[in-house]
PDB file of N, CA and C in Angstrom:
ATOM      1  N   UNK A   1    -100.412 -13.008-100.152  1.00  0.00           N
ATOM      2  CA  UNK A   1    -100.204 -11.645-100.568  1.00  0.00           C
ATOM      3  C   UNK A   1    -101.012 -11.446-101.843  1.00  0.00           C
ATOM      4  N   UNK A   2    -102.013 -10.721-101.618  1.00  0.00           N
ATOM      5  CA  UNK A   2    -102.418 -10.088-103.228  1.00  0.00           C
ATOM      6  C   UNK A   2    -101.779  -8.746-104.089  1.00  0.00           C
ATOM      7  N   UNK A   3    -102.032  -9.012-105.307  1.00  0.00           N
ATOM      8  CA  UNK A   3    -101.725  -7.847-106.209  1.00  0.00           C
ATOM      9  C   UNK A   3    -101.909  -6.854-105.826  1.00  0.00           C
ATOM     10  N   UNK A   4    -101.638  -5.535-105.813  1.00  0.00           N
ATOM     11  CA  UNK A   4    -101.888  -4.343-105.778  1.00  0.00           C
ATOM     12  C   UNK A   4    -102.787  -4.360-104.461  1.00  0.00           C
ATOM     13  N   UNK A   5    -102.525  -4.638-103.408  1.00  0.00           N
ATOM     14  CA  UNK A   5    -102.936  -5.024-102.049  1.00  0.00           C
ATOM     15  C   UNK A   5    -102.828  -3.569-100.963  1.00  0.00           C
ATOM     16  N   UNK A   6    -103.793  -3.362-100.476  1.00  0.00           N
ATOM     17  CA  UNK A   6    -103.369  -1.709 -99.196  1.00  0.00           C
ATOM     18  C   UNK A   6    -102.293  -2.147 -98.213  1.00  0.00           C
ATOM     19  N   UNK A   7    -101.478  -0.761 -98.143  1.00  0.00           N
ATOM     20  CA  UNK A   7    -100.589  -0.526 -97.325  1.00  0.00           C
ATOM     21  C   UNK A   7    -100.763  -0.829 -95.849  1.00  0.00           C
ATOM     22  N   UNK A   8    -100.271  -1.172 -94.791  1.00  0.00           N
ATOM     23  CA  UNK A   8     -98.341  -1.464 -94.885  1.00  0.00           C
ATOM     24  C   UNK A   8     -98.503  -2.618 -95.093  1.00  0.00           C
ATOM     25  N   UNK A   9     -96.843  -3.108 -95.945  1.00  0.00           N
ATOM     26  CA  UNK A   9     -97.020  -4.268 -95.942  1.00  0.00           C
ATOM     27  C   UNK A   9     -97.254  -5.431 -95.444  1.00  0.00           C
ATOM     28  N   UNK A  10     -98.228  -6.743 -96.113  1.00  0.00           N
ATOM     29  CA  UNK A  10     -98.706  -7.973 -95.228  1.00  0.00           C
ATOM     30  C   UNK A  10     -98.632  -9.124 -95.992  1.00  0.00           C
ATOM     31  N   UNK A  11     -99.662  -9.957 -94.998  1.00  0.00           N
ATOM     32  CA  UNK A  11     -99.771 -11.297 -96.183  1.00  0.00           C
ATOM     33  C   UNK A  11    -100.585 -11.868 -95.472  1.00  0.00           C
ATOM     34  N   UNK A  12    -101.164 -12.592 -95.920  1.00  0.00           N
ATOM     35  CA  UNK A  12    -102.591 -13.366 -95.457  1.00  0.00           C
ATOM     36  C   UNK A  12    -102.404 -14.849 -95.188  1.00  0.00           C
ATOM     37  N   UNK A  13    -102.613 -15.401 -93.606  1.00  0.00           N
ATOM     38  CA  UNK A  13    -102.473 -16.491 -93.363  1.00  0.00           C
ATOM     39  C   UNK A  13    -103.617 -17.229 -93.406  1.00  0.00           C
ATOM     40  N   UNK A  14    -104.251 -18.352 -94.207  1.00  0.00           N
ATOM     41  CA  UNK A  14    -105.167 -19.043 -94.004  1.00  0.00           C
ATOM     42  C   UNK A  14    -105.272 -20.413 -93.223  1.00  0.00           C
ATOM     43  N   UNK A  15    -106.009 -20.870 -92.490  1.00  0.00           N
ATOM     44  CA  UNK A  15    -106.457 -22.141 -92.171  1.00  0.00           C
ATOM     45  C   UNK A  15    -107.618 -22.281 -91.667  1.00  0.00           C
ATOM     46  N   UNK A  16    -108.219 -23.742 -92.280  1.00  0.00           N
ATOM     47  CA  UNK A  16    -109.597 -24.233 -92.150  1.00  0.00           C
ATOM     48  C   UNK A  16    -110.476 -23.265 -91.839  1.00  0.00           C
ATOM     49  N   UNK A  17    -110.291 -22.117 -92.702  1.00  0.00           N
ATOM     50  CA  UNK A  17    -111.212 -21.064 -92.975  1.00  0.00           C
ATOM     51  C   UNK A  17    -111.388 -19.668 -92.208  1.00  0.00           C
ATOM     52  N   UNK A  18    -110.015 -19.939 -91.844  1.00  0.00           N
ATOM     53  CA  UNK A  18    -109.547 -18.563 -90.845  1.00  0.00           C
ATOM     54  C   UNK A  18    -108.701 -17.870 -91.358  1.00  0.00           C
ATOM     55  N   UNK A  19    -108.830 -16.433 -91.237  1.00  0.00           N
ATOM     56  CA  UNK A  19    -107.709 -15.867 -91.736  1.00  0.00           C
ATOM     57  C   UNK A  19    -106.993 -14.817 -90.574  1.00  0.00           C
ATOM     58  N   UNK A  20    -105.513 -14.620 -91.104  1.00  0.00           N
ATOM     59  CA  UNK A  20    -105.064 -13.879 -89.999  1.00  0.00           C
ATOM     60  C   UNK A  20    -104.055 -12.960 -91.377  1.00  0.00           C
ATOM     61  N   UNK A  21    -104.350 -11.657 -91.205  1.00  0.00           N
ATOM     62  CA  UNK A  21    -103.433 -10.173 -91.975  1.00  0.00           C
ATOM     63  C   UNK A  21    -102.577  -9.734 -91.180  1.00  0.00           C
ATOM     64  N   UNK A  22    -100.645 -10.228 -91.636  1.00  0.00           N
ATOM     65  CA  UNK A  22    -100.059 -10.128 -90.935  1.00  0.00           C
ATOM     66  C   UNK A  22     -98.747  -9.685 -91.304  1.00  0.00           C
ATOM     67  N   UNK A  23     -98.414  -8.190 -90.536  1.00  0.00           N
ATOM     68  CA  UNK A  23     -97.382  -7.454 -91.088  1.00  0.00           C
ATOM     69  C   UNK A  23     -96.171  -7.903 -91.528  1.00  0.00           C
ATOM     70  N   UNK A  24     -95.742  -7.550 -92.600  1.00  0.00           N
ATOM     71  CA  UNK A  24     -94.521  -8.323 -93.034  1.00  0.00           C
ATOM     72  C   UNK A  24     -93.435  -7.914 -92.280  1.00  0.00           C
ATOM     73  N   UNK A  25     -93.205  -6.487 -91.998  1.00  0.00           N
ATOM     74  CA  UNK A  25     -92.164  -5.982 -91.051  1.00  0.00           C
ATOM     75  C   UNK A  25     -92.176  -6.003 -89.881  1.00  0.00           C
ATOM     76  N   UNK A  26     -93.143  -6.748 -89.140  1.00  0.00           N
ATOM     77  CA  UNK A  26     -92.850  -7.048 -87.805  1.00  0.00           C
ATOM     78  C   UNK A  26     -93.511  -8.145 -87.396  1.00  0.00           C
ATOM     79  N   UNK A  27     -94.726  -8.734 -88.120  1.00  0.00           N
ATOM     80  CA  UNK A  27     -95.103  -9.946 -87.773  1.00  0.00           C
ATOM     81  C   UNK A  27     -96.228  -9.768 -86.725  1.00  0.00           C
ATOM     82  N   UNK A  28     -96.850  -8.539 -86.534  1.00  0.00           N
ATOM     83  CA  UNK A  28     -98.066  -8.139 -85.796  1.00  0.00           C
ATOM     84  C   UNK A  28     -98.614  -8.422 -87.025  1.00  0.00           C
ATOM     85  N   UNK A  29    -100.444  -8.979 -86.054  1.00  0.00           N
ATOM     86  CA  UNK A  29    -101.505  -9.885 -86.484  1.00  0.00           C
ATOM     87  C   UNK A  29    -101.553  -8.667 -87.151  1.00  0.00           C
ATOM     88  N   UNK A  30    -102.764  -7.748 -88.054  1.00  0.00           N
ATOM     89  CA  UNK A  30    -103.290  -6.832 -88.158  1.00  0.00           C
ATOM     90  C   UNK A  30    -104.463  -7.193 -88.383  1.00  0.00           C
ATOM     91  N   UNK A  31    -105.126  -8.361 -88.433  1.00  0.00           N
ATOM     92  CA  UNK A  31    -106.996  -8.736 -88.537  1.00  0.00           C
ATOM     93  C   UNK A  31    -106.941 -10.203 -88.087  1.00  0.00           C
ATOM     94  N   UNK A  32    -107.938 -10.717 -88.217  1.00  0.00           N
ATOM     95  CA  UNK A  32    -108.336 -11.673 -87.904  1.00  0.00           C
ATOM     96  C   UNK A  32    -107.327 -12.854 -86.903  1.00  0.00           C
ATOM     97  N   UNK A  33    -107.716 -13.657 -86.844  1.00  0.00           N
ATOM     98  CA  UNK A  33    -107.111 -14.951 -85.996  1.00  0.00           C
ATOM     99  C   UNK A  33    -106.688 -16.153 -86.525  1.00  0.00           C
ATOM    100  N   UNK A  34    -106.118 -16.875 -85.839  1.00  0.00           N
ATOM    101  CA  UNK A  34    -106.028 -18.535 -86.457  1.00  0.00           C
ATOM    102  C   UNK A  34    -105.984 -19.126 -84.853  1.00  0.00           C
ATOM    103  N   UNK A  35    -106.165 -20.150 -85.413  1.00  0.00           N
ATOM    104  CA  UNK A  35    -106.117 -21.392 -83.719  1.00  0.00           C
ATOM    105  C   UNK A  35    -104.708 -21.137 -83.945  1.00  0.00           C
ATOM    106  N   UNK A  36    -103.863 -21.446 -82.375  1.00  0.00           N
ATOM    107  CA  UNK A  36    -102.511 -21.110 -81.647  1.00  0.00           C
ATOM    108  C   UNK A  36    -101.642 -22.035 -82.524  1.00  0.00           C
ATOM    109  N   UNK A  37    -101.820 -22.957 -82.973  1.00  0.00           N
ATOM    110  CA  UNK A  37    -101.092 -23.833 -83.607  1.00  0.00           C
ATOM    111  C   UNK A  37    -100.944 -23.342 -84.852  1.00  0.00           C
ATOM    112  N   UNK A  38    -101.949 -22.825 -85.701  1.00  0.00           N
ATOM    113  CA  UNK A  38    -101.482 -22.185 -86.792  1.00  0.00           C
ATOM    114  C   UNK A  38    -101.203 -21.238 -87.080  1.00  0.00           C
ATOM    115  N   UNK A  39    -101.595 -20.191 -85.942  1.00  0.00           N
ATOM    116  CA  UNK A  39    -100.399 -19.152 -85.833  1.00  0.00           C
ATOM    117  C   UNK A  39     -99.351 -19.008 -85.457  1.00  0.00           C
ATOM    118  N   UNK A  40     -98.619 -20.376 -84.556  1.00  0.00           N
ATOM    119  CA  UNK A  40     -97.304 -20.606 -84.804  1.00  0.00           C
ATOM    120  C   UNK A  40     -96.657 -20.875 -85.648  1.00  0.00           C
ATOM    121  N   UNK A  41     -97.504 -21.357 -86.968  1.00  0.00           N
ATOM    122  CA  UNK A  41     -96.868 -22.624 -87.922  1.00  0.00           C
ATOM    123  C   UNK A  41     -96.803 -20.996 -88.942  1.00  0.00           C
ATOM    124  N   UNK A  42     -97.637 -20.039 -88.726  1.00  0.00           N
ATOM    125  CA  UNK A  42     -97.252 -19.017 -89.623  1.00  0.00           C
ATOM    126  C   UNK A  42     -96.654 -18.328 -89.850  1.00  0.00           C
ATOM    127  N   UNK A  43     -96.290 -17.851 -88.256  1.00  0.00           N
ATOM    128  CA  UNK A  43     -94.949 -16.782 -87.602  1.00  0.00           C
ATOM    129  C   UNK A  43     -93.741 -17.773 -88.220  1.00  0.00           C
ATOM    130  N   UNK A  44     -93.700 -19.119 -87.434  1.00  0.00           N
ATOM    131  CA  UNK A  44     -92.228 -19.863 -88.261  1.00  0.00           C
ATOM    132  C   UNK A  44     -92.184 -19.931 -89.268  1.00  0.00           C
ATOM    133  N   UNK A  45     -93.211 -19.563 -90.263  1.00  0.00           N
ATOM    134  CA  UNK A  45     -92.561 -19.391 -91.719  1.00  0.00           C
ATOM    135  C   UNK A  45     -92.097 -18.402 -92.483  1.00  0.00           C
ATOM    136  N   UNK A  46     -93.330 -16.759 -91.401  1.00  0.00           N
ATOM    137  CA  UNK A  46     -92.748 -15.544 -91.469  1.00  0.00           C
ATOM    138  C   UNK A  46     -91.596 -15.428 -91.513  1.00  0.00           C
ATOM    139  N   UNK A  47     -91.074 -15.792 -90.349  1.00  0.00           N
ATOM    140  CA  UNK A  47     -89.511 -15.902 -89.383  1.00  0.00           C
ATOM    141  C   UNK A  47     -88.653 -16.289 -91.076  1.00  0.00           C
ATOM    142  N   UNK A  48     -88.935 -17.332 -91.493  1.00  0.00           N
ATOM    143  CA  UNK A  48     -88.306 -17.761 -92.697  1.00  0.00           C
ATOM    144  C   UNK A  48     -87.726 -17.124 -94.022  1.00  0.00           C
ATOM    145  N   UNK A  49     -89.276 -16.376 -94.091  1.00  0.00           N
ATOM    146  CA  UNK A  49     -89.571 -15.440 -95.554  1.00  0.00           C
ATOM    147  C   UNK A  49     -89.357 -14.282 -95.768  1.00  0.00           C
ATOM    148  N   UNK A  50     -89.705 -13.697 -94.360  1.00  0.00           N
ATOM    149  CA  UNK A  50     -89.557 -12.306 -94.193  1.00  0.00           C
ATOM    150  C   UNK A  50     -89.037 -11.331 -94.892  1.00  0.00           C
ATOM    151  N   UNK A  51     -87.808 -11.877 -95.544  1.00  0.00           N
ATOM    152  CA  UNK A  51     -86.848 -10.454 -96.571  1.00  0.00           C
ATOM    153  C   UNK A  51     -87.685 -10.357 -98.041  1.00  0.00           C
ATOM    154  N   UNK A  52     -87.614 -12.210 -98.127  1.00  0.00           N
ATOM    155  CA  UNK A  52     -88.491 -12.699 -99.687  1.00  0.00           C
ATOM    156  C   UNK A  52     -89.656 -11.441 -99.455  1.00  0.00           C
ATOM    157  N   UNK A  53     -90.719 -11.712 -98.763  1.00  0.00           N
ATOM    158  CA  UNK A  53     -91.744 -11.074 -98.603  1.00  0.00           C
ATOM    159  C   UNK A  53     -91.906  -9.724 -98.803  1.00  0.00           C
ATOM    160  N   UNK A  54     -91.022  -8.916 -98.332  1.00  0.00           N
ATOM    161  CA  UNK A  54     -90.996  -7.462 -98.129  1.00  0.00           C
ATOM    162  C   UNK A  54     -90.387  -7.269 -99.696  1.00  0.00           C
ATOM    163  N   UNK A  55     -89.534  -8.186-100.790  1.00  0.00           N
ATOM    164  CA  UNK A  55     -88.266  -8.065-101.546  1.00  0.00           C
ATOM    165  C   UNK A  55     -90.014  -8.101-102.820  1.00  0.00           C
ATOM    166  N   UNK A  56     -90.828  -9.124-102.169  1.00  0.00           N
ATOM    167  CA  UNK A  56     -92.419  -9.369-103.172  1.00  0.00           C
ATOM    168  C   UNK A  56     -92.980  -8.319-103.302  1.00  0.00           C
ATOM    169  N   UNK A  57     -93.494  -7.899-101.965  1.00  0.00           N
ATOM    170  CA  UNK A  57     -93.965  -6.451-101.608  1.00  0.00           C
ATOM    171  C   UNK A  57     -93.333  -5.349-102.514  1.00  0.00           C
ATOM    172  N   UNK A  58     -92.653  -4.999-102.692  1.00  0.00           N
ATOM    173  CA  UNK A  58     -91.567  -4.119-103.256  1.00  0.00           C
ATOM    174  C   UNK A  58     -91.991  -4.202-104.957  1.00  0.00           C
ATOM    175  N   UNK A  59     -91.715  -5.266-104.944  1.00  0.00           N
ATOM    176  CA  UNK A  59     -91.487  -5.755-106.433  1.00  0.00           C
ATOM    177  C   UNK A  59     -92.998  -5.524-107.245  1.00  0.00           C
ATOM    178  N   UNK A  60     -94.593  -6.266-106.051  1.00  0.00           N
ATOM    179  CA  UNK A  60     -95.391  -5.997-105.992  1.00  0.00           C
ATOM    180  C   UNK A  60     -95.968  -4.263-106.521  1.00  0.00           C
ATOM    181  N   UNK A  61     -95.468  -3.221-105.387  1.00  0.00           N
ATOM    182  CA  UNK A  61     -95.865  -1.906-105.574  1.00  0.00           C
ATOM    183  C   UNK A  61     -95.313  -1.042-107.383  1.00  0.00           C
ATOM    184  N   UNK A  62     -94.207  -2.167-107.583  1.00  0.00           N
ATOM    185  CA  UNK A  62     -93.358  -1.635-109.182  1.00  0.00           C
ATOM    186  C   UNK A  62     -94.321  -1.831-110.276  1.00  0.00           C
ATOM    187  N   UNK A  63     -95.091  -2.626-109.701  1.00  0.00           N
ATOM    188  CA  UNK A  63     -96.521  -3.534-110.708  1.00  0.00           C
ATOM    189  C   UNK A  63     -95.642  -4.403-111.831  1.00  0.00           C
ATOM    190  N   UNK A  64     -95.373  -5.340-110.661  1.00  0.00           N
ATOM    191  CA  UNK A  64     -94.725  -6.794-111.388  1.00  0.00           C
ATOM    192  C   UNK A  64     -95.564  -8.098-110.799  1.00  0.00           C
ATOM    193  N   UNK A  65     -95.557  -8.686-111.769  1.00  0.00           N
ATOM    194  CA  UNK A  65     -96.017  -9.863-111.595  1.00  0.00           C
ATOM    195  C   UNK A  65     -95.102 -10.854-110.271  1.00  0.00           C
ATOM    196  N   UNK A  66     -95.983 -11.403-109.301  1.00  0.00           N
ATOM    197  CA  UNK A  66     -95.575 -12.062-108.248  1.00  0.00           C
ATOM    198  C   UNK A  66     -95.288 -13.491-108.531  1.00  0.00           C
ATOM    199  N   UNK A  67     -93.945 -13.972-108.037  1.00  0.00           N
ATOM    200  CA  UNK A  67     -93.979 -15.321-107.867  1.00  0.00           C
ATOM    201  C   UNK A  67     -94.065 -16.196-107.121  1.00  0.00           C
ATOM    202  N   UNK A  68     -94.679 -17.563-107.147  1.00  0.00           N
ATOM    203  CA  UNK A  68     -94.582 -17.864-105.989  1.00  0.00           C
ATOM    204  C   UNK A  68     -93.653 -18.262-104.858  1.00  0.00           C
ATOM    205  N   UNK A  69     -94.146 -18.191-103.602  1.00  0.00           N
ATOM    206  CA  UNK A  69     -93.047 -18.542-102.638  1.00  0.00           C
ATOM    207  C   UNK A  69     -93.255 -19.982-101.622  1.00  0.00           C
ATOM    208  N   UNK A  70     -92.780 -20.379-101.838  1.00  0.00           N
ATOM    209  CA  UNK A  70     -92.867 -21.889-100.901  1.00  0.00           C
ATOM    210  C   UNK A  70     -92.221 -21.960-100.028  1.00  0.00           C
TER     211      UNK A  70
END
């Protein structure tokens, strides 16, 4: 997720140089790809974060500093 990032909300999945922009409120891709394996490994963490994320997002648009999420 970046700072002051365009609407609706997302977050950016990377691997070995792929990226996939992916809605926080529903978990549709919105750009790019990843190999099947790491777009599973991303959705199951979505699945995880999801409230955190949208709670970042939020907090994000107030223009607050983000923390990280693991």
């Amino acid at each position: 997720m970046f700072f002051k990032d365009h609407q609706p909300p997302h977050f950016h999945a990377e691997y070995a140089g792929e990226e996939e922009v992916i809605e926080i409120q529903t978990g549709r891709v919105l750009e790019g790809k990843l190999p099947r394996r790491a777009h599973k490994m991303a959705m199951e963490w979505w699945e995880e974060h999801r409230d955190e994320l949208l709670e970042m997002w939020n907090e994000n648009d107030r223009n607050r500093k983000l923390p990280p999420l693991d």
